[in-house]
N, C-alpha and C. Protein backbone atom coordinates (compact mmCIF):
# COMPACT_ATOMS: atom_id res chain seq x y z
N UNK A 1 -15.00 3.38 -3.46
CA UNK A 1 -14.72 1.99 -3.77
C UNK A 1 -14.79 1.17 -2.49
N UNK A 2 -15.62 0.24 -2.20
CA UNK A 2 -15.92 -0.81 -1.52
C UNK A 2 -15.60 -1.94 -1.72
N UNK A 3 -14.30 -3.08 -1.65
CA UNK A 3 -14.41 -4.10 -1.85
C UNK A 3 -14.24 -5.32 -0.31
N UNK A 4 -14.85 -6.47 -1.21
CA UNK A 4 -14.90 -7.53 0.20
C UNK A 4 -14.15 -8.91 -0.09
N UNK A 5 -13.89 -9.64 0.75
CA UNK A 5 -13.48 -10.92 0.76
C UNK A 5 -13.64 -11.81 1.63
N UNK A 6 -13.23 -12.67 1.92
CA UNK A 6 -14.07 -13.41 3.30
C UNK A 6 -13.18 -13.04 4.18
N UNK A 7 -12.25 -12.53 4.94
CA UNK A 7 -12.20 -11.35 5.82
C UNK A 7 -11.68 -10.14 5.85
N UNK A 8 -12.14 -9.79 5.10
CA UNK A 8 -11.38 -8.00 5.16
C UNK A 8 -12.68 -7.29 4.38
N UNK A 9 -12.50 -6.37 4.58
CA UNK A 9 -13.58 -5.24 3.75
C UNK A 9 -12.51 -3.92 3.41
N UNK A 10 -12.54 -3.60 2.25
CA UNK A 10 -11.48 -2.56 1.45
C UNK A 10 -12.31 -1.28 1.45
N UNK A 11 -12.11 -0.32 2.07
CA UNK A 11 -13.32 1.00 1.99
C UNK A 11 -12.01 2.22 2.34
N UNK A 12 -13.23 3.40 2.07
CA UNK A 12 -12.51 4.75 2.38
C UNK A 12 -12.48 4.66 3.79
N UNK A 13 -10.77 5.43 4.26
CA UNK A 13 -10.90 5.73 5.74
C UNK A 13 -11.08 6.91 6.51
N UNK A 14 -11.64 6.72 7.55
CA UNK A 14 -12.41 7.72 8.40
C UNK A 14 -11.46 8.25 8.85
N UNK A 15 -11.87 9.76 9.83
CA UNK A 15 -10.56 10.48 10.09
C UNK A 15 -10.11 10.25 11.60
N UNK A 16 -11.19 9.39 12.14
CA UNK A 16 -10.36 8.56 13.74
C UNK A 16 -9.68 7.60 13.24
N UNK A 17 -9.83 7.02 12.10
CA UNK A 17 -8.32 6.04 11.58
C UNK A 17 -7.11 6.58 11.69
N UNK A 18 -6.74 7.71 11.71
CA UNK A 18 -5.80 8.41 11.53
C UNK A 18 -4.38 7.89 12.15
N UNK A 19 -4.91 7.41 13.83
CA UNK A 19 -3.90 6.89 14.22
C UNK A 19 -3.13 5.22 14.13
N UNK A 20 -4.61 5.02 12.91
CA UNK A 20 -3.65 3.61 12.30
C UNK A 20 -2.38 3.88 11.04
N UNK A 21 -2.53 5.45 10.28
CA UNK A 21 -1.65 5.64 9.89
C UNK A 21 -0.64 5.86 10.25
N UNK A 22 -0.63 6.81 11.54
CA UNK A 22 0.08 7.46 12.12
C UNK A 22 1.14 6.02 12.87
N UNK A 23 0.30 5.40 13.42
CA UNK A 23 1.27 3.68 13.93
C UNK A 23 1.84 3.26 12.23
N UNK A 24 1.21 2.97 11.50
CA UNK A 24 2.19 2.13 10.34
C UNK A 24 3.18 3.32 9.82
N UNK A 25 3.35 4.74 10.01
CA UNK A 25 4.63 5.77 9.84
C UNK A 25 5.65 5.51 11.06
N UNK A 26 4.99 4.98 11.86
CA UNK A 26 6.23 4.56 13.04
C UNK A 26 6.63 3.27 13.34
N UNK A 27 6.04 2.45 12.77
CA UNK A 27 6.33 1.46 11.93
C UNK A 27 7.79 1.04 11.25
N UNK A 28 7.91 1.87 10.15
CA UNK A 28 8.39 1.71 9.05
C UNK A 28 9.90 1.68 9.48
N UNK A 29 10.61 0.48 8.45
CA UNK A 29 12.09 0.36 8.63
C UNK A 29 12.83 1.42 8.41
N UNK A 30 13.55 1.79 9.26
CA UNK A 30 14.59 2.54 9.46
C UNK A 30 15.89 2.92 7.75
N UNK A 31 15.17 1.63 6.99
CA UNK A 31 15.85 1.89 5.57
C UNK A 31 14.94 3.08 4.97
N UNK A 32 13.89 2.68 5.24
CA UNK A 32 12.59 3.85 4.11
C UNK A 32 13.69 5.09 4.50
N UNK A 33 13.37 5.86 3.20
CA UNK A 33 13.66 7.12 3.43
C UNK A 33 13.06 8.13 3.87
N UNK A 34 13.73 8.96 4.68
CA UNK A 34 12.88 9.77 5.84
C UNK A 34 11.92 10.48 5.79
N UNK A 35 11.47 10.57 4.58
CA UNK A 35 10.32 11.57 3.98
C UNK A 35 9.22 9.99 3.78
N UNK A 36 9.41 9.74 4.02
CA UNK A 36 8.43 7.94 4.37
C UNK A 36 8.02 7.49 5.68
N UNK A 37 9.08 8.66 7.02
CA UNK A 37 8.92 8.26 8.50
C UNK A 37 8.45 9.46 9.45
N UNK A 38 8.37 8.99 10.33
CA UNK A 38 8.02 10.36 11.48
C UNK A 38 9.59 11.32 11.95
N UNK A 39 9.19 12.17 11.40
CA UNK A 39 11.17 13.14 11.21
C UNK A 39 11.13 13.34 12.81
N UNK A 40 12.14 14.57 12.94
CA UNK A 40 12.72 14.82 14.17
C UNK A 40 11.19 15.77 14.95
N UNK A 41 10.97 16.07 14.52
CA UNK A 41 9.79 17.42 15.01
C UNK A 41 8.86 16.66 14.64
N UNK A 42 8.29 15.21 14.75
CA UNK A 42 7.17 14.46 14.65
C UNK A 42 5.96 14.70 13.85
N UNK A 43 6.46 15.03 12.17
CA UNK A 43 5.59 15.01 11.89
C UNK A 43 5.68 13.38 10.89
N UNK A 44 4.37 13.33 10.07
CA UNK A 44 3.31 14.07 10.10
C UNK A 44 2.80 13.62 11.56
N UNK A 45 2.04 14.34 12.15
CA UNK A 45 1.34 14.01 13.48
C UNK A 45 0.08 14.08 13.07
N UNK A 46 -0.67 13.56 14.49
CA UNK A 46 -1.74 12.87 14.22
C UNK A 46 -3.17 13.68 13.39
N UNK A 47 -2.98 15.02 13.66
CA UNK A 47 -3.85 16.15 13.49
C UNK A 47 -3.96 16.05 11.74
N UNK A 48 -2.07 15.90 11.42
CA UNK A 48 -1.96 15.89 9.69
C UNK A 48 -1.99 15.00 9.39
N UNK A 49 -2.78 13.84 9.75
CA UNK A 49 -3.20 12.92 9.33
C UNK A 49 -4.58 12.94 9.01
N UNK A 50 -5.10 13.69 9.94
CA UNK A 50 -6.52 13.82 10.00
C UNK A 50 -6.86 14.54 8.90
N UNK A 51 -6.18 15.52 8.87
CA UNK A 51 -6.59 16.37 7.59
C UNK A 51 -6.25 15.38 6.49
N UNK A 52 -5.27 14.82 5.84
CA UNK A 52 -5.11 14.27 4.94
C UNK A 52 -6.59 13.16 4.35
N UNK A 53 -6.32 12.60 5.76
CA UNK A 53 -8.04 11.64 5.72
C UNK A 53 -9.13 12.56 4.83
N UNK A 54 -9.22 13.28 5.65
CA UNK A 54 -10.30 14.57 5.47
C UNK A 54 -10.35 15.23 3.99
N UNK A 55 -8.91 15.29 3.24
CA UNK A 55 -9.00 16.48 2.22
C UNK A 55 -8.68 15.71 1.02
N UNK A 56 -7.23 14.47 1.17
CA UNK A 56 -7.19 13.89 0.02
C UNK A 56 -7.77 12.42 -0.60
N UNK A 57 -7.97 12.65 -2.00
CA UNK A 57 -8.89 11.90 -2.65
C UNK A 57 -8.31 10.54 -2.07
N UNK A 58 -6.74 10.58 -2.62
CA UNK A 58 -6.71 9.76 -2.08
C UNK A 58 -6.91 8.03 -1.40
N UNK A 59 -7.45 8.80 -0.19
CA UNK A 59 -7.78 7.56 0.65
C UNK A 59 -9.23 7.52 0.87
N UNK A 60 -9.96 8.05 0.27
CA UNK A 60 -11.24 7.87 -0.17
C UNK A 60 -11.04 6.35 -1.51
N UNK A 61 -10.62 6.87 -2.48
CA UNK A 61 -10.39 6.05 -3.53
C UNK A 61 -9.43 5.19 -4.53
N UNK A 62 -8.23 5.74 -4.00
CA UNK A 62 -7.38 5.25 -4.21
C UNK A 62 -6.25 4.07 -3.00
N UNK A 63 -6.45 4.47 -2.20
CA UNK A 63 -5.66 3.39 -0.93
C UNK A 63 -6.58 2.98 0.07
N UNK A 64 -7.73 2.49 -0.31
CA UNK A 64 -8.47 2.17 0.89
C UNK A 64 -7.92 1.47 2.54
N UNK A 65 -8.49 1.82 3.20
CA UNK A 65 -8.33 1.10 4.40
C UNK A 65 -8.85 -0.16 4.40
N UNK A 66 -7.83 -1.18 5.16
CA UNK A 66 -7.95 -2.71 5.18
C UNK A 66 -8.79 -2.77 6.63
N UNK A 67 -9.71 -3.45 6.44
CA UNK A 67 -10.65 -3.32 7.91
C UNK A 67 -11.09 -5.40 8.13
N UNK A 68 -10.49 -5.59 9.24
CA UNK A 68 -10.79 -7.29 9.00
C UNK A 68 -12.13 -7.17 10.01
N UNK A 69 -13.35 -7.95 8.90
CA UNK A 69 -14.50 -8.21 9.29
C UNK A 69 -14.81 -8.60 10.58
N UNK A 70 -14.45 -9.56 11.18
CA UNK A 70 -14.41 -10.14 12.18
C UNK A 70 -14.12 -9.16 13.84
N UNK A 71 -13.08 -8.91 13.05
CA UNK A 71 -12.55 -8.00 14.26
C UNK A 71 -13.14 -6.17 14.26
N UNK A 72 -13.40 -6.32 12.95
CA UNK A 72 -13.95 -4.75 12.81
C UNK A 72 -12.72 -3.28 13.25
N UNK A 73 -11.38 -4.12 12.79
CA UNK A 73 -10.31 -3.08 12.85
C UNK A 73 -9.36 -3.15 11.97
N UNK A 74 -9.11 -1.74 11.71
CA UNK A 74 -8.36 -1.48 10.30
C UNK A 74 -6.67 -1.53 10.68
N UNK A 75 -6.25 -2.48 9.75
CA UNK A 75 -4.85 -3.12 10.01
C UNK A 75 -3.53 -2.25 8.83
N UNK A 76 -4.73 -1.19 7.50
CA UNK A 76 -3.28 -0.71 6.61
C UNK A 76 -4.30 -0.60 5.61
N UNK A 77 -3.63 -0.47 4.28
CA UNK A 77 -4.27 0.03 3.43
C UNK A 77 -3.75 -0.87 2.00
N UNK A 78 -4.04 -0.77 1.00
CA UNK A 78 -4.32 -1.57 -0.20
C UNK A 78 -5.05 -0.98 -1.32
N UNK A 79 -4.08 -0.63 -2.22
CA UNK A 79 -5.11 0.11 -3.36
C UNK A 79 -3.88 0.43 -4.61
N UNK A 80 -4.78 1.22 -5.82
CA UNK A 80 -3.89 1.52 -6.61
C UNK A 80 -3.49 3.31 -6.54
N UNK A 81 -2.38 3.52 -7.12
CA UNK A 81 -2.05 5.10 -6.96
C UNK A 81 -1.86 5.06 -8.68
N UNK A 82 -1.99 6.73 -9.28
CA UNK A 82 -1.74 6.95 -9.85
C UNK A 82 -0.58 8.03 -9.87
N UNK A 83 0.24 7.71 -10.48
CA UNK A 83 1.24 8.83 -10.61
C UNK A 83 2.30 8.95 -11.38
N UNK A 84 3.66 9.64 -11.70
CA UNK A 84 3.98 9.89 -12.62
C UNK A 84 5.58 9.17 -12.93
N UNK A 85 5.77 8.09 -12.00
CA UNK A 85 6.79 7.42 -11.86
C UNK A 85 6.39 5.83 -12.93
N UNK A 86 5.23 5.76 -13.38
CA UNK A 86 5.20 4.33 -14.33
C UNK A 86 4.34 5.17 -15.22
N UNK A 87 4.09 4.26 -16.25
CA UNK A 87 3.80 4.26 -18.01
C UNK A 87 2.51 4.72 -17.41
N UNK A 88 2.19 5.55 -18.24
CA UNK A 88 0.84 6.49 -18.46
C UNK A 88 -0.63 5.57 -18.65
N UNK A 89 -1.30 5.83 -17.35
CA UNK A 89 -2.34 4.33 -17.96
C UNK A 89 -1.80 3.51 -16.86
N UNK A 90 -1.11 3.09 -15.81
CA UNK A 90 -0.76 1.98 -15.58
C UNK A 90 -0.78 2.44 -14.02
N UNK A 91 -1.54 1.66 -13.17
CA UNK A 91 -1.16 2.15 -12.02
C UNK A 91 -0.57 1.71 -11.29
N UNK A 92 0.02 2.08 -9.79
CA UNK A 92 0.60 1.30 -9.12
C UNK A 92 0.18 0.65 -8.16
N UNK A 93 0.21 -0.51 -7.95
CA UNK A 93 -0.90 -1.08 -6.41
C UNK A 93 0.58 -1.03 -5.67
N UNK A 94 0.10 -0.40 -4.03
CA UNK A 94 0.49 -0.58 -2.88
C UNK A 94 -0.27 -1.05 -2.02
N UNK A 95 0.55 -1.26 -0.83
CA UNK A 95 0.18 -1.78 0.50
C UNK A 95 1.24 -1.63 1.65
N UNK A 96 0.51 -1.70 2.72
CA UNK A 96 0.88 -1.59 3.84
C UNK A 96 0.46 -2.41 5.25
N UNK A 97 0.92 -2.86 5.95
CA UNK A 97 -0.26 -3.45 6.57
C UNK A 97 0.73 -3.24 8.37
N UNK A 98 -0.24 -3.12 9.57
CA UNK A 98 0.50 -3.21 10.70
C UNK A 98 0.95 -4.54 11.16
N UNK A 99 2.41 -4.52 11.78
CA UNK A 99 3.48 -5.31 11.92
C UNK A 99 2.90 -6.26 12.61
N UNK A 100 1.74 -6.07 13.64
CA UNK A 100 1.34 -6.96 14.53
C UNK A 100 0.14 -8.43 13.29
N UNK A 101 0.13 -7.34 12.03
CA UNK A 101 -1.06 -8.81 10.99
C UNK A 101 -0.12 -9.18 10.11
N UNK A 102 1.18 -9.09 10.45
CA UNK A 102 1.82 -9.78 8.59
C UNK A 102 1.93 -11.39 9.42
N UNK A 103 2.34 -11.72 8.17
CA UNK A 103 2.13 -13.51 8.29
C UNK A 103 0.99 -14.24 8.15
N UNK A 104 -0.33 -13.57 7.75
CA UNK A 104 -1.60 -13.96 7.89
C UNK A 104 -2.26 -14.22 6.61
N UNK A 105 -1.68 -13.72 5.70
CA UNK A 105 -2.01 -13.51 4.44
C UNK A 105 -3.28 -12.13 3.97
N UNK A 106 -3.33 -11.24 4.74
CA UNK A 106 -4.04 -10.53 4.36
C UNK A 106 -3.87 -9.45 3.46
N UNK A 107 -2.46 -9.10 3.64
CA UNK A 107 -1.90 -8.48 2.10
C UNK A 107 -1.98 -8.88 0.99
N UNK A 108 -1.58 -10.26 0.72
CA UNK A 108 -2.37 -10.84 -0.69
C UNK A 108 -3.35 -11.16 -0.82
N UNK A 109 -4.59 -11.06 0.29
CA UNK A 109 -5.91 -11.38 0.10
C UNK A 109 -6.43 -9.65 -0.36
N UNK A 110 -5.91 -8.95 0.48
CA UNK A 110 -6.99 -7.39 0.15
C UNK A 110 -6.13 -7.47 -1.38
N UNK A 111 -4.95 -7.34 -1.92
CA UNK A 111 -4.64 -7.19 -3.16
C UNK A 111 -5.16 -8.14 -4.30
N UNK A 112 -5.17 -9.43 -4.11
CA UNK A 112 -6.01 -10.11 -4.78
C UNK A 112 -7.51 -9.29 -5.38
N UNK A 113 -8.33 -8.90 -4.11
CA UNK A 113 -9.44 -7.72 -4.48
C UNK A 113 -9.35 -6.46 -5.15
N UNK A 114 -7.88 -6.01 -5.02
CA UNK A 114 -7.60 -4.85 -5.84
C UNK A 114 -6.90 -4.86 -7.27
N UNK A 115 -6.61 -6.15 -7.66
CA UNK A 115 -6.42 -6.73 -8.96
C UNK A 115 -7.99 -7.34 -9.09
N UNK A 116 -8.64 -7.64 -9.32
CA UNK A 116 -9.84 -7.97 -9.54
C UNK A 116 -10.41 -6.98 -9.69
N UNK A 117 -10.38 -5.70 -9.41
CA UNK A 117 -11.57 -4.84 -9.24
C UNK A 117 -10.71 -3.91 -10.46
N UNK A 118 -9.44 -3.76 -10.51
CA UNK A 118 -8.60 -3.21 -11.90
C UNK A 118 -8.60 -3.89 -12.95
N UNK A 119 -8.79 -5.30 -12.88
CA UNK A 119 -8.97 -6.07 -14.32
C UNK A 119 -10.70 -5.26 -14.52
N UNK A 120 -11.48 -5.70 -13.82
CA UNK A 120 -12.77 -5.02 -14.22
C UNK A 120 -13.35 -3.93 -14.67
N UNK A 121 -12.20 -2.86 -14.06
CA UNK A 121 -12.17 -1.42 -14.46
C UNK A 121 -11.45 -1.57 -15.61
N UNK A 122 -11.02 -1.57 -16.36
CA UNK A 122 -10.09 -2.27 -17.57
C UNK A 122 -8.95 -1.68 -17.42
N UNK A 123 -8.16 -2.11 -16.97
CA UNK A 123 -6.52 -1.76 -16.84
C UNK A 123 -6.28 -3.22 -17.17
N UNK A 124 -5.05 -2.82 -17.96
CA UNK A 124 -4.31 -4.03 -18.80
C UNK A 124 -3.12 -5.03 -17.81
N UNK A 125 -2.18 -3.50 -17.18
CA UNK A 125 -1.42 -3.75 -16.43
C UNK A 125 -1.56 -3.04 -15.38
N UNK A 126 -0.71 -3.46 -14.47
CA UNK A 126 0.28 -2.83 -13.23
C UNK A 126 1.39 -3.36 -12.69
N UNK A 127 1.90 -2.25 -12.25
CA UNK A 127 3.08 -2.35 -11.30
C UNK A 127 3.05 -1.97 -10.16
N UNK A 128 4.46 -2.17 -9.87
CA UNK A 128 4.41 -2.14 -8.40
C UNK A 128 6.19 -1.87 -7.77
N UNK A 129 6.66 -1.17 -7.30
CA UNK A 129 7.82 -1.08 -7.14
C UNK A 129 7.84 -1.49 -5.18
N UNK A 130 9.15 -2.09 -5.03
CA UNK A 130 9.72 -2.52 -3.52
C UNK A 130 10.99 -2.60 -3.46
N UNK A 131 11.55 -2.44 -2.32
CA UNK A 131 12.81 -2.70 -2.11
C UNK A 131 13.38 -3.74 -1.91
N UNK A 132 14.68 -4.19 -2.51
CA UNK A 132 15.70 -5.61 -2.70
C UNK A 132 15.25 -5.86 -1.42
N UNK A 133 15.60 -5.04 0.06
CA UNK A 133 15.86 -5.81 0.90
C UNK A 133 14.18 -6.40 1.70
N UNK A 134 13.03 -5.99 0.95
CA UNK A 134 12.07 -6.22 1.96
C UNK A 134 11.51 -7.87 1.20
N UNK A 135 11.39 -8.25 1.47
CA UNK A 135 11.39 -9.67 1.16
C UNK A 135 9.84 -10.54 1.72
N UNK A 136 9.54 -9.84 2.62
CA UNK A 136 7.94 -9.87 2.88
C UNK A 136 7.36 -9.41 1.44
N UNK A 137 7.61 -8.12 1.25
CA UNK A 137 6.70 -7.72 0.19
C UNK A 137 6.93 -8.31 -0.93
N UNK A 138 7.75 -8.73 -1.39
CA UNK A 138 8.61 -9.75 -2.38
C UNK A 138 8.02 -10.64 -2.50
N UNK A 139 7.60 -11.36 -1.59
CA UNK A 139 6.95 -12.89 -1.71
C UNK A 139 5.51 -12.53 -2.13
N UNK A 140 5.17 -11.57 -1.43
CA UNK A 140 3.58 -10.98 -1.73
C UNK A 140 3.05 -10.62 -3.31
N UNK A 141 4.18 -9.56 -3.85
CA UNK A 141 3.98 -9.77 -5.03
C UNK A 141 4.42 -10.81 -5.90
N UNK A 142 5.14 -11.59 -5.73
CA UNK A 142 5.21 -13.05 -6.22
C UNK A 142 4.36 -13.82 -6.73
N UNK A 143 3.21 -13.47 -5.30
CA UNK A 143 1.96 -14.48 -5.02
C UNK A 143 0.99 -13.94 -6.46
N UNK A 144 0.96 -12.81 -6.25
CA UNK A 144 0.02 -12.05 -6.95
C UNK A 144 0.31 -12.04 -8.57
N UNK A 145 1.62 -12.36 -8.93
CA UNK A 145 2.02 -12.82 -10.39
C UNK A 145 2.28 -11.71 -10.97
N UNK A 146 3.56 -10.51 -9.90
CA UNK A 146 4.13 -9.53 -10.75
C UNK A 146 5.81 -10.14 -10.75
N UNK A 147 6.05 -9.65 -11.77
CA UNK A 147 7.38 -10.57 -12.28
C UNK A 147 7.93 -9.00 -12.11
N UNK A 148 9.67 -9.24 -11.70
CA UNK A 148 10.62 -8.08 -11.89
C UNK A 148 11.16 -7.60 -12.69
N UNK A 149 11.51 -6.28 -13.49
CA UNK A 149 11.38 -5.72 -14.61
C UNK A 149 12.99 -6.06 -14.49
N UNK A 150 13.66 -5.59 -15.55
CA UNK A 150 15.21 -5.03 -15.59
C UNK A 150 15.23 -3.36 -15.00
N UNK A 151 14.53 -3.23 -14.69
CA UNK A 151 14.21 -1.24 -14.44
C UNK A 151 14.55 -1.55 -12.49
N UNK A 152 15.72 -0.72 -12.63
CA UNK A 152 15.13 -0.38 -10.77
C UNK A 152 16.16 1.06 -10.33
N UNK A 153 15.69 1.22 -9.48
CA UNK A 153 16.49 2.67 -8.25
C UNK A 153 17.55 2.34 -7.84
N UNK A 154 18.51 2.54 -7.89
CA UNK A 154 19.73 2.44 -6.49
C UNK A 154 19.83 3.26 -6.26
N UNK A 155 19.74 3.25 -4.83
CA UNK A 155 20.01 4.56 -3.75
C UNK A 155 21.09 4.13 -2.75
N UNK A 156 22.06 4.89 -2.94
CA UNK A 156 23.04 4.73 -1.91
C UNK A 156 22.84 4.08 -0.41
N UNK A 157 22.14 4.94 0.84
CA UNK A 157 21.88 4.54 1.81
C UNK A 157 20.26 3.67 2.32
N UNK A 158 19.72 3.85 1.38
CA UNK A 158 18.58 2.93 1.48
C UNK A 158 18.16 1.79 0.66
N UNK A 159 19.20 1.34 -0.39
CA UNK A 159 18.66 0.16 -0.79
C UNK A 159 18.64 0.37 -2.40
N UNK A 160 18.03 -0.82 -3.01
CA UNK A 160 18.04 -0.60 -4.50
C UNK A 160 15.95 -0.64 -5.00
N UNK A 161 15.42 0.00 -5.56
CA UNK A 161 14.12 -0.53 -5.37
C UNK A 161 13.84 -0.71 -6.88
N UNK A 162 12.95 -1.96 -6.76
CA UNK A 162 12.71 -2.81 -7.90
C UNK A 162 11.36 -2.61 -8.38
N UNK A 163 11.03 -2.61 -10.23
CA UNK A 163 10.46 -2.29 -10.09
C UNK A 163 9.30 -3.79 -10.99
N UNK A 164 8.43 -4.01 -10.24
CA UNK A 164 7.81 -5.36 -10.97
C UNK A 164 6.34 -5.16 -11.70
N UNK A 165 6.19 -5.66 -12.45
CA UNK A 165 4.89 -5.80 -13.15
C UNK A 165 4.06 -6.69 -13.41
N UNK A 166 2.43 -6.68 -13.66
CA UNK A 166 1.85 -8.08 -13.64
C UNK A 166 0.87 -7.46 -14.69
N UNK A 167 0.44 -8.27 -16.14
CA UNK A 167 -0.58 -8.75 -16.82
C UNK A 167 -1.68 -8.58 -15.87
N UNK A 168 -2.89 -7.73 -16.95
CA UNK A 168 -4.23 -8.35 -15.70
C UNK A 168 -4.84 -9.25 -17.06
């Protein structure tokens, strides 16, 4: 899956990307839960990243890498997952993007492309689950016209996570 917009290009990522994953896992707020971060014995490290690049589908087709045209460097990823936490049929779009591009709008621009390219593939719906406290991503799916379910997670030490949905 290849998609474009007037600056970003949505594609599979290569396995010298690795250490743009490896930066957005060290990244991540200190709320995510730790199986979301770089643990005590550093993994995943950069090597198991590589392989991951390398072996799962994945990030071939399912989470592409966000690559802004201009600059010709990949800032995170944007795509849909399938899996077994929403309604059968329904996938979930995520994203991610590095700390140094939020504010730019490029999270709702590569997702904009990944709702477009799922209405076309014919999916009816999706969702999308985030946490109460991240409020970046909040506004993002806002933009994008997923409304919040009555359905969500509470987790004691990390937060409550919500889970929202949007009509395609």
């Amino acid at each position: 899956m290849i998609l474009e917009t007037d600056r970003l290009l949505l594609r599979p990522w290569r396995e010298a990307e690795a250490v743009v994953q490896r930066e957005l896992w060290t990244e991540r707020d200190p709320r995510v839960p730790p199986h979301r971060r770089i643990d005590a014995a550093g993994r995943p490290t950069l090597a198991e990243l590589e392989e991951s690049i390398r072996t799962e589908r994945l990030w071939a087709t399912g989470l592409p890498a966000i690559e802004r045209r201009t600059e010709r460097d990949v800032i995170g990823y944007c795509g849909l997952v399938d899996n077994d936490r929403g309604p059968a049929g329904e996938p979930e779009l995520a994203f991610e993007l590095l700390r140094r591009t939020w504010g730019r709008g490029y999270a709702t621009e590569a997702a904009f492309a990944v709702l477009d390219w799922a209405r076309a593939a014919g999916h009816e719906r999706l969702w999308a689950t985030v946490w109460d406290w991240n409020t970046a991503s909040r506004r993002v799916l806002a933009k994008l016209g997923f409304t919040e379910t009555a359905r969500h997670e509470a987790h004691p030490l990390h937060g409550t996570t919500l889970v929202t949905t949007r009509e395609l």
